[in-house]
Protein backbone atom coordinates (compact mmCIF):
# COMPACT_ATOMS: atom_id res chain seq x y z
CA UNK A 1 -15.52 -22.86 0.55
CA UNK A 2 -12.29 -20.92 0.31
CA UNK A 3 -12.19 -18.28 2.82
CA UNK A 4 -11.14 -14.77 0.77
CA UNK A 5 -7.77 -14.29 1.18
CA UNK A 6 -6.46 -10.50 2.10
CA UNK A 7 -3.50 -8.22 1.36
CA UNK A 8 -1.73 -8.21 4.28
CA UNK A 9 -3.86 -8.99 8.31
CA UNK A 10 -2.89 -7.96 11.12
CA UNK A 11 -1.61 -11.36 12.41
CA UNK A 12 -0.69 -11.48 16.92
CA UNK A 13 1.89 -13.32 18.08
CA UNK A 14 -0.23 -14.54 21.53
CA UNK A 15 2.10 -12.30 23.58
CA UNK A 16 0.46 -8.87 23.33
CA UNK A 17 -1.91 -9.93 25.84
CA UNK A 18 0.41 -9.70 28.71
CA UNK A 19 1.30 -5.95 28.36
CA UNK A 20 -2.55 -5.21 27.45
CA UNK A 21 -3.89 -6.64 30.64
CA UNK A 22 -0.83 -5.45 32.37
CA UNK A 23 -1.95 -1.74 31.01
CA UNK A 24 -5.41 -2.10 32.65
CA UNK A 25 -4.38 -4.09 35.88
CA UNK A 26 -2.20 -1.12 36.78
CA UNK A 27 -4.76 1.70 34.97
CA UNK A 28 -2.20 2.46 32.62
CA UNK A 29 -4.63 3.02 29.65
CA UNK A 30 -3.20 6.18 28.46
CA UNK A 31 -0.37 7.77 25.92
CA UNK A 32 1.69 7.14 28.26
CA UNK A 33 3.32 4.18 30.44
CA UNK A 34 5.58 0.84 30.48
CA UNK A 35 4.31 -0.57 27.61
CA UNK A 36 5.31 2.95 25.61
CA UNK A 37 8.96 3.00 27.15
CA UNK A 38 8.85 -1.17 26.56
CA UNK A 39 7.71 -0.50 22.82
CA UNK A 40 10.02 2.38 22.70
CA UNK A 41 13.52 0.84 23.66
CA UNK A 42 12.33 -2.49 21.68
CA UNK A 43 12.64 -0.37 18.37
CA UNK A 44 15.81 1.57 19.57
CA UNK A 45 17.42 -1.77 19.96
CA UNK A 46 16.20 -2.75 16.55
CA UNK A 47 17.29 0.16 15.13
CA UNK A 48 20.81 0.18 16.24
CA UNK A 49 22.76 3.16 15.42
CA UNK A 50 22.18 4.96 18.90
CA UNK A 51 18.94 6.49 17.32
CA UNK A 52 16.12 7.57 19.94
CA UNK A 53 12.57 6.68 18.93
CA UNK A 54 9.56 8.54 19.78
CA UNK A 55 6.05 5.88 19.54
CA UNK A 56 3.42 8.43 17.77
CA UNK A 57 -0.48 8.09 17.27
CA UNK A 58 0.18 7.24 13.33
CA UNK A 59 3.16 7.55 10.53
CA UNK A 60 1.78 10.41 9.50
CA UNK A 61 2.19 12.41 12.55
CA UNK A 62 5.45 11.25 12.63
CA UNK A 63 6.23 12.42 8.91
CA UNK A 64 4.73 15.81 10.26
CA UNK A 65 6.80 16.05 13.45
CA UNK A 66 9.79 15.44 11.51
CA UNK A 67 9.39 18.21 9.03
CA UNK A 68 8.47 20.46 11.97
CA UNK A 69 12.03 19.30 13.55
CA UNK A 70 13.47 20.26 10.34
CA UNK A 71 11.69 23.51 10.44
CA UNK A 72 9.62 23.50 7.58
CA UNK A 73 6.70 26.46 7.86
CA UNK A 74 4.52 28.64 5.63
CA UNK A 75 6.59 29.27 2.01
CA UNK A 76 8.83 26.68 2.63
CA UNK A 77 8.91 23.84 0.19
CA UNK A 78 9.92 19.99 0.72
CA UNK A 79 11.31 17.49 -2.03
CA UNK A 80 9.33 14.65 -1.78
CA UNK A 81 8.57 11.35 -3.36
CA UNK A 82 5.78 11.66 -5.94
CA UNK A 83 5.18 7.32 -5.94
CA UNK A 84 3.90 7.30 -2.79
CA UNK A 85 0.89 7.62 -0.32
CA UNK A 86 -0.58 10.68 0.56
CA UNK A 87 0.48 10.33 3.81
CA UNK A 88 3.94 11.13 2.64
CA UNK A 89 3.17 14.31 1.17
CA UNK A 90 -0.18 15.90 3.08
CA UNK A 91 1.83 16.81 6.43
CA UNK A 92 4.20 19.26 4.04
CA UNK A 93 0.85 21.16 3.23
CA UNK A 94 -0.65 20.99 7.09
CA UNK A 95 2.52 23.15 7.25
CA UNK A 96 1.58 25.82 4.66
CA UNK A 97 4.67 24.51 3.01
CA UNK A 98 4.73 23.50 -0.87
CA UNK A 99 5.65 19.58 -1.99
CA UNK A 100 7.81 19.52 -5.13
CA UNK A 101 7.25 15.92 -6.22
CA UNK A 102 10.33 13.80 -7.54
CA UNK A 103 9.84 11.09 -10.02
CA UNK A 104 11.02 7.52 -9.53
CA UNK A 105 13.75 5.27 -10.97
CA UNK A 106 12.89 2.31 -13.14
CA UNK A 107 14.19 -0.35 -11.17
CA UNK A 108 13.56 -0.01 -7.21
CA UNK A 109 10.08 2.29 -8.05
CA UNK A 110 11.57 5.10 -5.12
CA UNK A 111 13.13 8.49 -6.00
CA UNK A 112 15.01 9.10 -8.26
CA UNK A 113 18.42 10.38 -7.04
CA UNK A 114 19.59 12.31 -10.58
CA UNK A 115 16.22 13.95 -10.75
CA UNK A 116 16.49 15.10 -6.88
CA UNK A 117 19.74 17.19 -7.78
CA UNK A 118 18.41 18.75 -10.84
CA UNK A 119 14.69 19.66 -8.76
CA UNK A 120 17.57 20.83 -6.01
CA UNK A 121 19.36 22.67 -8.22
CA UNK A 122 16.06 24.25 -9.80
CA UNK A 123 14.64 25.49 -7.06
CA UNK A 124 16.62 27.15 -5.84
CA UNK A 125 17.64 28.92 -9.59
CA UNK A 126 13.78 29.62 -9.31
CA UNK A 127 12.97 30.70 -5.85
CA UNK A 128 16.57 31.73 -4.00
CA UNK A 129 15.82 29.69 -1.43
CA UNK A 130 17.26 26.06 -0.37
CA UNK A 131 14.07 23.54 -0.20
CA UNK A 132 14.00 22.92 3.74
CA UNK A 133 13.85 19.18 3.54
CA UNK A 134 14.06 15.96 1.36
CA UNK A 135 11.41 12.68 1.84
CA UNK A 136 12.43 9.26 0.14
CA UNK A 137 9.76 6.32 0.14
CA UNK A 138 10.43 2.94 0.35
CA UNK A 139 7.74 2.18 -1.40
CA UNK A 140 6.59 -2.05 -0.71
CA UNK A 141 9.37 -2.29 1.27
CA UNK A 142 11.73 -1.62 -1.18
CA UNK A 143 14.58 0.84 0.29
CA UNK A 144 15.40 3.82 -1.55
CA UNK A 145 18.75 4.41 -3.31
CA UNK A 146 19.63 6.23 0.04
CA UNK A 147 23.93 6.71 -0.80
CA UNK A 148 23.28 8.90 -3.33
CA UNK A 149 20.54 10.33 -1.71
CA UNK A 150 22.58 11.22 1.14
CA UNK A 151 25.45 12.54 -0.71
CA UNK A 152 23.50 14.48 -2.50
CA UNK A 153 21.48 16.26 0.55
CA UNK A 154 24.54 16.69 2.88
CA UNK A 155 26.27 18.71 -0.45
CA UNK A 156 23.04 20.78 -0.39
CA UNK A 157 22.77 21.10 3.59
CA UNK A 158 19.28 20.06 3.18
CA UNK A 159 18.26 17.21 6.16
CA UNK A 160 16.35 14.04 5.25
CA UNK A 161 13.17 12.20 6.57
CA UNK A 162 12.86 8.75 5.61
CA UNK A 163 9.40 7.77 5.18
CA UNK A 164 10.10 4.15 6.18
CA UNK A 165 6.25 3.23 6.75
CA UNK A 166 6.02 0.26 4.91
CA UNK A 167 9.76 -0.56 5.25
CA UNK A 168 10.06 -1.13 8.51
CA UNK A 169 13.25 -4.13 8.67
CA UNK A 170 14.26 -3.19 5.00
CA UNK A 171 17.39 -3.03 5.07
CA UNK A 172 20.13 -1.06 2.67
CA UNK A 173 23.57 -2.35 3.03
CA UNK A 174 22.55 -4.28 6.05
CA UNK A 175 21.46 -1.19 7.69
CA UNK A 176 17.92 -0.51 8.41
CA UNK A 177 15.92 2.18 6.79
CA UNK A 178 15.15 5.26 9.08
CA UNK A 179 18.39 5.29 10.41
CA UNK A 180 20.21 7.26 7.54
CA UNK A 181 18.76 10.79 7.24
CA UNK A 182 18.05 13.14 10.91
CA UNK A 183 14.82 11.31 10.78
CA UNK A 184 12.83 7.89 9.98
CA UNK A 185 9.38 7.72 9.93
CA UNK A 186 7.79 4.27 11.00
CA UNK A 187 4.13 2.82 10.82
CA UNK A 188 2.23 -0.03 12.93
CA UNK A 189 -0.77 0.82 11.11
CA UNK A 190 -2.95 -2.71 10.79
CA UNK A 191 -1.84 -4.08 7.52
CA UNK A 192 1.85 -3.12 8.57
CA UNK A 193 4.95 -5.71 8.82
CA UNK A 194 3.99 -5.23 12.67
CA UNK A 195 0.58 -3.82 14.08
CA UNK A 196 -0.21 -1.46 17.03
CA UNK A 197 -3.84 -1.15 15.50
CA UNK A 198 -3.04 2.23 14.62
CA UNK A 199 0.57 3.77 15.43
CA UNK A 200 3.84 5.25 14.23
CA UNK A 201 7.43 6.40 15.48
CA UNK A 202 9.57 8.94 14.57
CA UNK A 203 13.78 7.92 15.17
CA UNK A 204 15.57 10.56 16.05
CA UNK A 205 19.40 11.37 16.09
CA UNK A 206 19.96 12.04 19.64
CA UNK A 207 18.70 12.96 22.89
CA UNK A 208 18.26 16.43 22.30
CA UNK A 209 16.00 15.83 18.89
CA UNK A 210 13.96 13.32 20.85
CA UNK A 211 12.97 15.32 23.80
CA UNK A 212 12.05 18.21 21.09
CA UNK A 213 9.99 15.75 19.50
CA UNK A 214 8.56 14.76 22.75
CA UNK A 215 7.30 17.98 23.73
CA UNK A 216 5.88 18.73 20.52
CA UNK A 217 4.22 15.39 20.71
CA UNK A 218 2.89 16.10 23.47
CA UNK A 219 1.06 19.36 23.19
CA UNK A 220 4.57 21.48 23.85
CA UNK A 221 3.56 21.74 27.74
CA UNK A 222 6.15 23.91 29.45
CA UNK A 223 7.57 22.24 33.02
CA UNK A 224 4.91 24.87 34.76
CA UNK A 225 3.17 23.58 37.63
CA UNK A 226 -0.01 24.40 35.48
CA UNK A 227 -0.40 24.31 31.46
CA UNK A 228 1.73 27.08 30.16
CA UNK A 229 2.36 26.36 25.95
CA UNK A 230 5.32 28.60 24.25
CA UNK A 231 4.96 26.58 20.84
CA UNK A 232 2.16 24.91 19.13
CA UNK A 233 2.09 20.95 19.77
CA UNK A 234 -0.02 17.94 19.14
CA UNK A 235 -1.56 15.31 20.84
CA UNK A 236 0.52 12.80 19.03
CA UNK A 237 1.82 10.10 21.54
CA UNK A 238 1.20 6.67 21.55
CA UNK A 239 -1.65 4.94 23.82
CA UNK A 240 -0.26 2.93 26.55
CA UNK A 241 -2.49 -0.40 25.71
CA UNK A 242 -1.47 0.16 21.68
CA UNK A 243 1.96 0.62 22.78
CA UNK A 244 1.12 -3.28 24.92
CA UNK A 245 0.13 -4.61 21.66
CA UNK A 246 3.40 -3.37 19.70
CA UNK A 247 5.66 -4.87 22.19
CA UNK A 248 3.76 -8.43 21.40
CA UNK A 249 4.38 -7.95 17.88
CA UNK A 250 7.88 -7.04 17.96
CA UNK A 251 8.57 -10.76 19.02
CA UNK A 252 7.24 -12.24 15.80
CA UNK A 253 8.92 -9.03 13.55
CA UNK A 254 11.74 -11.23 12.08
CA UNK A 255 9.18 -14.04 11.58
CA UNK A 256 6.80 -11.79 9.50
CA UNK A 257 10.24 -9.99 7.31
CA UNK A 258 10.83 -13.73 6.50
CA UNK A 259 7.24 -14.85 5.84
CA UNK A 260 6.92 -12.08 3.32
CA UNK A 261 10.53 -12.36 1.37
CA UNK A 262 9.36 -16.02 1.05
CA UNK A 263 5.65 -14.95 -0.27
CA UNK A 264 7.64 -12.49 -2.85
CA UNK A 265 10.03 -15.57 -3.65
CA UNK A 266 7.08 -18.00 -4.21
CA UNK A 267 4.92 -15.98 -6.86
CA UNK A 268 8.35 -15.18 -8.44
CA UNK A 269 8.65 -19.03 -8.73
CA UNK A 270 5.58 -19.44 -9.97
CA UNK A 271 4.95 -16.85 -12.66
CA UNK A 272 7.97 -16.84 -14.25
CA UNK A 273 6.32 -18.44 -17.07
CA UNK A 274 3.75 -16.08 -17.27
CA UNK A 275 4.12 -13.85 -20.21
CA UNK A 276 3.84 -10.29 -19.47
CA UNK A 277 3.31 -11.17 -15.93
CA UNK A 278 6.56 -9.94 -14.53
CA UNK A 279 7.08 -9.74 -10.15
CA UNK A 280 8.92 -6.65 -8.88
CA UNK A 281 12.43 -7.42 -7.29
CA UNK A 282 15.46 -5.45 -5.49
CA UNK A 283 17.61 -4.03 -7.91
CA UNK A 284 20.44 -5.62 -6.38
CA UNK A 285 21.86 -7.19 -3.15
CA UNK A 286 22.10 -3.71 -1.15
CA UNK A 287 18.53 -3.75 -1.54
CA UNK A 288 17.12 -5.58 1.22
CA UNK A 289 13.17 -5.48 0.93
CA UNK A 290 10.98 -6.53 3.95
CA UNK A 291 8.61 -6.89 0.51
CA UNK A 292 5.80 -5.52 2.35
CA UNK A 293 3.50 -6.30 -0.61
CA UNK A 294 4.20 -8.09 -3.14
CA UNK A 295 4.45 -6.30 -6.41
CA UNK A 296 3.38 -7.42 -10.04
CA UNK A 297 3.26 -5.60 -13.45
CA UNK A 298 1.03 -6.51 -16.40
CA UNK A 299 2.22 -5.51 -19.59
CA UNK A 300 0.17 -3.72 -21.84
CA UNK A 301 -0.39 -6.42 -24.60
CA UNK A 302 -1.81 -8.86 -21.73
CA UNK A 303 -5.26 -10.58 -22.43
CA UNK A 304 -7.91 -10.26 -19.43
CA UNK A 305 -11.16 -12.01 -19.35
CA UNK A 306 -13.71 -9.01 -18.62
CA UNK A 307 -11.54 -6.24 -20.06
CA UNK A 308 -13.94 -4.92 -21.98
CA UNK A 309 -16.04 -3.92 -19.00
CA UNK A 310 -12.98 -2.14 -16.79
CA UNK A 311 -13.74 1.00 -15.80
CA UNK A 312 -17.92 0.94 -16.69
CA UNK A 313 -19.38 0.88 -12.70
CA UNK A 314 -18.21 3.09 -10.19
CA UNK A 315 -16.89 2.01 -7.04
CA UNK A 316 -19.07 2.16 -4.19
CA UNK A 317 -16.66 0.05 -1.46
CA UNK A 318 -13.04 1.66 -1.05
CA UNK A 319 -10.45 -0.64 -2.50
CA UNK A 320 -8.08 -2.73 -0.60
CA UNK A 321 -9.54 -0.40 2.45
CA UNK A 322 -11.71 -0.59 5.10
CA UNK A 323 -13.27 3.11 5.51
CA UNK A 324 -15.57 2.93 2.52
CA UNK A 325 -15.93 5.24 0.59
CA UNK A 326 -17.65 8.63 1.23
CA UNK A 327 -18.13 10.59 -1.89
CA UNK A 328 -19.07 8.37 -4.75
CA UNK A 329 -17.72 9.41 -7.91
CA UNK A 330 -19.89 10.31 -11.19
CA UNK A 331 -17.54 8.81 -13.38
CA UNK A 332 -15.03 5.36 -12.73
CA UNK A 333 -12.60 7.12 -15.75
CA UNK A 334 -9.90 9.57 -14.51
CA UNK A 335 -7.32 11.05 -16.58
CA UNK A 336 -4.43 8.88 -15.28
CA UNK A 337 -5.33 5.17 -14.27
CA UNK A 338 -4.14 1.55 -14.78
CA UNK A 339 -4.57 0.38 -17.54
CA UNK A 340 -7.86 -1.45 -18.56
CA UNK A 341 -6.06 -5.32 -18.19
CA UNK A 342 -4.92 -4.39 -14.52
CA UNK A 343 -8.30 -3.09 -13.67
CA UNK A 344 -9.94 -6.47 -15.43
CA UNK A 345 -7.63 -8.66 -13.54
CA UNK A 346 -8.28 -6.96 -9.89
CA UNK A 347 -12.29 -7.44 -10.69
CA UNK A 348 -11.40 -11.26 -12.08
CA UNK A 349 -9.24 -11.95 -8.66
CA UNK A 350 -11.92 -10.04 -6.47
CA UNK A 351 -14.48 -12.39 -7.56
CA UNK A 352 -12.19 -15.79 -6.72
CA UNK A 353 -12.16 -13.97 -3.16
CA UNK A 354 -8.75 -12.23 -3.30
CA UNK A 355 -7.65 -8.86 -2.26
CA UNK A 356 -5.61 -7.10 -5.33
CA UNK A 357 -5.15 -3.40 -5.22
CA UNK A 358 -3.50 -0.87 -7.97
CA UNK A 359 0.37 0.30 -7.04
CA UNK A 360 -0.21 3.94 -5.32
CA UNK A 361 -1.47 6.77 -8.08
CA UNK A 362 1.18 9.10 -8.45
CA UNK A 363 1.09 12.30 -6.33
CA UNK A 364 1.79 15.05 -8.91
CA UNK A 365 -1.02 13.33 -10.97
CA UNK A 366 -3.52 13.76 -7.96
CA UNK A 367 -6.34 16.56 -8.12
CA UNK A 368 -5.09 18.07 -4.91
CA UNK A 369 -1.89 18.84 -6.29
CA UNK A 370 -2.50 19.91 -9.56
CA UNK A 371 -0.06 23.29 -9.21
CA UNK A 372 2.56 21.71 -7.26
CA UNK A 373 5.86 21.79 -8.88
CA UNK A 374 7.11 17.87 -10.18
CA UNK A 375 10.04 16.97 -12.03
CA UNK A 376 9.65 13.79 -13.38
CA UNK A 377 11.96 11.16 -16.31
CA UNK A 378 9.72 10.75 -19.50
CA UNK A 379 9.64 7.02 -19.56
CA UNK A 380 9.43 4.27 -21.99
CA UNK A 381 8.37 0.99 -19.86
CA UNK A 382 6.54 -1.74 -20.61
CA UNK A 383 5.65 -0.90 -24.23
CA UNK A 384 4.13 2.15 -23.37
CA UNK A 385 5.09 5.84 -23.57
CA UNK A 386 4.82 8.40 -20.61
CA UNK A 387 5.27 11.39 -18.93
CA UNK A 388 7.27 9.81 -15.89
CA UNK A 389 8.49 6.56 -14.84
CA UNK A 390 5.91 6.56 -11.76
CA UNK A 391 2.72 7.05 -13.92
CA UNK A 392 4.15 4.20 -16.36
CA UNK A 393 4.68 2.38 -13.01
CA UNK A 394 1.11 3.13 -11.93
CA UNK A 395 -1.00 1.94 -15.47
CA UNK A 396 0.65 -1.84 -15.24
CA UNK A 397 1.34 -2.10 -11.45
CA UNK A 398 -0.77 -4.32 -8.80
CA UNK A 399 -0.22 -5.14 -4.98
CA UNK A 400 -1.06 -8.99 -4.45
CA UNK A 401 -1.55 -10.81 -1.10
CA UNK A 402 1.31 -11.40 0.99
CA UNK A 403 0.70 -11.05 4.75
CA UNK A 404 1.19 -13.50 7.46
CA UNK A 405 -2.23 -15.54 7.14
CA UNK A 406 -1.23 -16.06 3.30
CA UNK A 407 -0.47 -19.53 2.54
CA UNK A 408 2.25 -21.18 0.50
CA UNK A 409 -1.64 -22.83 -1.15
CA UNK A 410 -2.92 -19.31 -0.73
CA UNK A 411 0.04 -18.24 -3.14
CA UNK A 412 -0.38 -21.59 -5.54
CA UNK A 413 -4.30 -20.29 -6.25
CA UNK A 414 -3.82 -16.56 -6.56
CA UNK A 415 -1.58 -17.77 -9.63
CA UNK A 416 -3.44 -20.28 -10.66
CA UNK A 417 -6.89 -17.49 -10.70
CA UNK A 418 -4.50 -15.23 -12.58
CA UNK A 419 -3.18 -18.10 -15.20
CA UNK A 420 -7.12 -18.32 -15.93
CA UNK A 421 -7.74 -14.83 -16.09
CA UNK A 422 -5.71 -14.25 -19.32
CA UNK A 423 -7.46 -14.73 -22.26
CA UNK A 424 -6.28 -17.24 -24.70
């Protein structure tokens, strides 16, 4: 019996043992240590660019201590990717600050650089005030159209944090994402291109930025001989035995970036001859995508077995996540979701014992930010008309397996279960 095959595990390299049992052998088992420094100077050197990296509990405190750097507070509002995770976007509300959402362009699926200087130029026509900081997403991997995003924030003064989560060893003109704007935002979350178990970084500019970013990650403790706090800081560093288990992984980094441009390569391969089965690729050679997950798009007019039940049970297990879910829906219907063939085929390939999981939802479509401000590119993709690019994105978009334990045969049966999934 096939064993089910998953999205992307957590896969060790066999050396993160060393630095773990070297963590408890010398009691070093908290945020703080060798193995931190190690993990620390391992990504500067990766990095290049004579960035400093701070290792964080997750990427979203490090998306959160970079707006902070930037000085986003209360009334203050942050352009920000609207095809993304929530992680992107939440910290800019723990701040009392307002997200203005920014559609996506067709062909890399990240922010749209034309529609960030006309939200730019809008806000600040509508409020007086300069938004206090910009967020591209490289979304799957994919890096961002970050020249013109660049160009366009240093006209406008406005600094930029790269949400680099799931792009960490994307590359845009052989550069590596999170070293362009003040700050880059990395995640070693467990179904990351390298794991910590749970983890982030934040890469900073320069010394001075990364011992700000220090003492905010570390509770802002003033060098007192006793606690004395002049700011408000967060207990945001890194665990010594995590930071053990990132410096094992970092040896086997290139290995994974190459395991996964092959995976994306291989279903390429073989659906090509797929009608309306179409896999997502870099726009062009800049574009240097770790390819994270691999991306697929169903068009409309596609055939599913069973897609005439989508959408008729509720979901009572969380979806390409492991938390669950805690509050059960009444209904499985929303007013923006894929489209009833995507949702047939994720049932047909969870029942052949493979992990397939809608692109993200849109953020200006979620409930929580229903009055946030989004400015988004009516869109005509796919045969379909719709408000934005990212919500045509969303209705014909799926994630597919692609992490290290995924097989070249792995690969060969997800498209042969999706071949036989289309109705004649």
């Amino acid at each position: 019996m096939r064993n089910r095959i998953y999205l992307c595990l957590a896969h060790m390299s066999g050396n993160e043992m060393q630095y773990i049992k070297e963590a408890f052998d010398t009691n070093w088992v908290v945020p703080l240590g060798p193995n931190v420094n190690g993990f620390e100077k391992d990504l500067e050197e990766f990095c290049g660019q004579d960035k400093r990296v701070v290792a964080l509990s997750s990427g979203t405190a490090a998306v959160h201590l970079g707006l902070i750097a930037c000085g986003v507070g209360p009334g203050d509002e942050v352009l920000v990717q609207s095809f993304t995770f929530c992680a992107s976007s939440h910290p800019i509300t723990y701040l009392g600050a307002k997200p203005v959402f920014v559609d996506s362009e067709p062909d890399s699926w990240n922010m749209d650089p034309e529609l960030l200087e006309d939200a730019i130029k809008d806000r600040i026509a509508q409020t007086g005030r300069t938004p206090k900081a910009i967020v591209p997403v490289a979304l799957y991997g994919m890096p961002y159209r970050i020249d013109r995003i660049m160009e366009i924030a240093d006209r406008y003064g406005i600094p930029v944090v790269e949400d680099a989560a799931e792009g960490f060893g994307s590359r845009f003109s052989g550069q590596v994402l999170g070293t362009f704007g003040k700050y880059g935002v990395l995640s070693f979350n467990g179904n990351k291109m390298i794991t910590t178990s749970g983890g982030g970084a934040l890469i900073t500019p320069d010394e001075e930025s990364w011992r700000e970013i220090m003492m905010y990650a570390t509770q802002y403790r003033e060098s007192y001989p006793y606690y004395q706090h002049e700011k408000i800081g967060y207990n945001y560093r890194l665990s010594n035995v995590c930071a053990g288990i990132g410096r094992g992984q970092m040896t086997v980094l290139e290995d994974h970036i190459a395991h996964h441009k092959h995976v994306q390569a291989l279903y390429g391969e073989l659906l090509s001859d797929v009608p309306g089965i179409s896999v997502h690729k870099a726009p062009d050679a800049r574009f240097d995508s770790n390819f994270w997950l691999c991306t697929i798009t169903v068009d409309p007019e596609v055939r599913v077995k069973g897609q005439e039940n989508a959408y008729k049970t509720v979901v009572k297990g969380a979806v390409g996540g492991a938390a669950g879910v805690i509050h059960v829906a009444d209904s499985a219907v929303t007013d923006c979701q894929p489209n009833d063939n995507v949702e047939a085929l994720r049932v047909f390939l969870d029942a052949a014992g493979i992990e397939a999981r809608p692109v993200w939802k849109p953020m200006h479509k979620q409930p929580v930010y229903s009055g946030a401000p989004a400015y988004l590119r009516p869109a005509n993709l796919f045969g379909q008309d719709e408000p934005s690019v990212s919500e045509a994105i969303f209705k014909v978009g799926m994630c597919l397996p692609s992490g290290p334990y995924v097989t070249d045969d792995d690969i060969r049966y997800i498209v042969s279960t999706i071949k036989s999934a289309i109705a004649d």
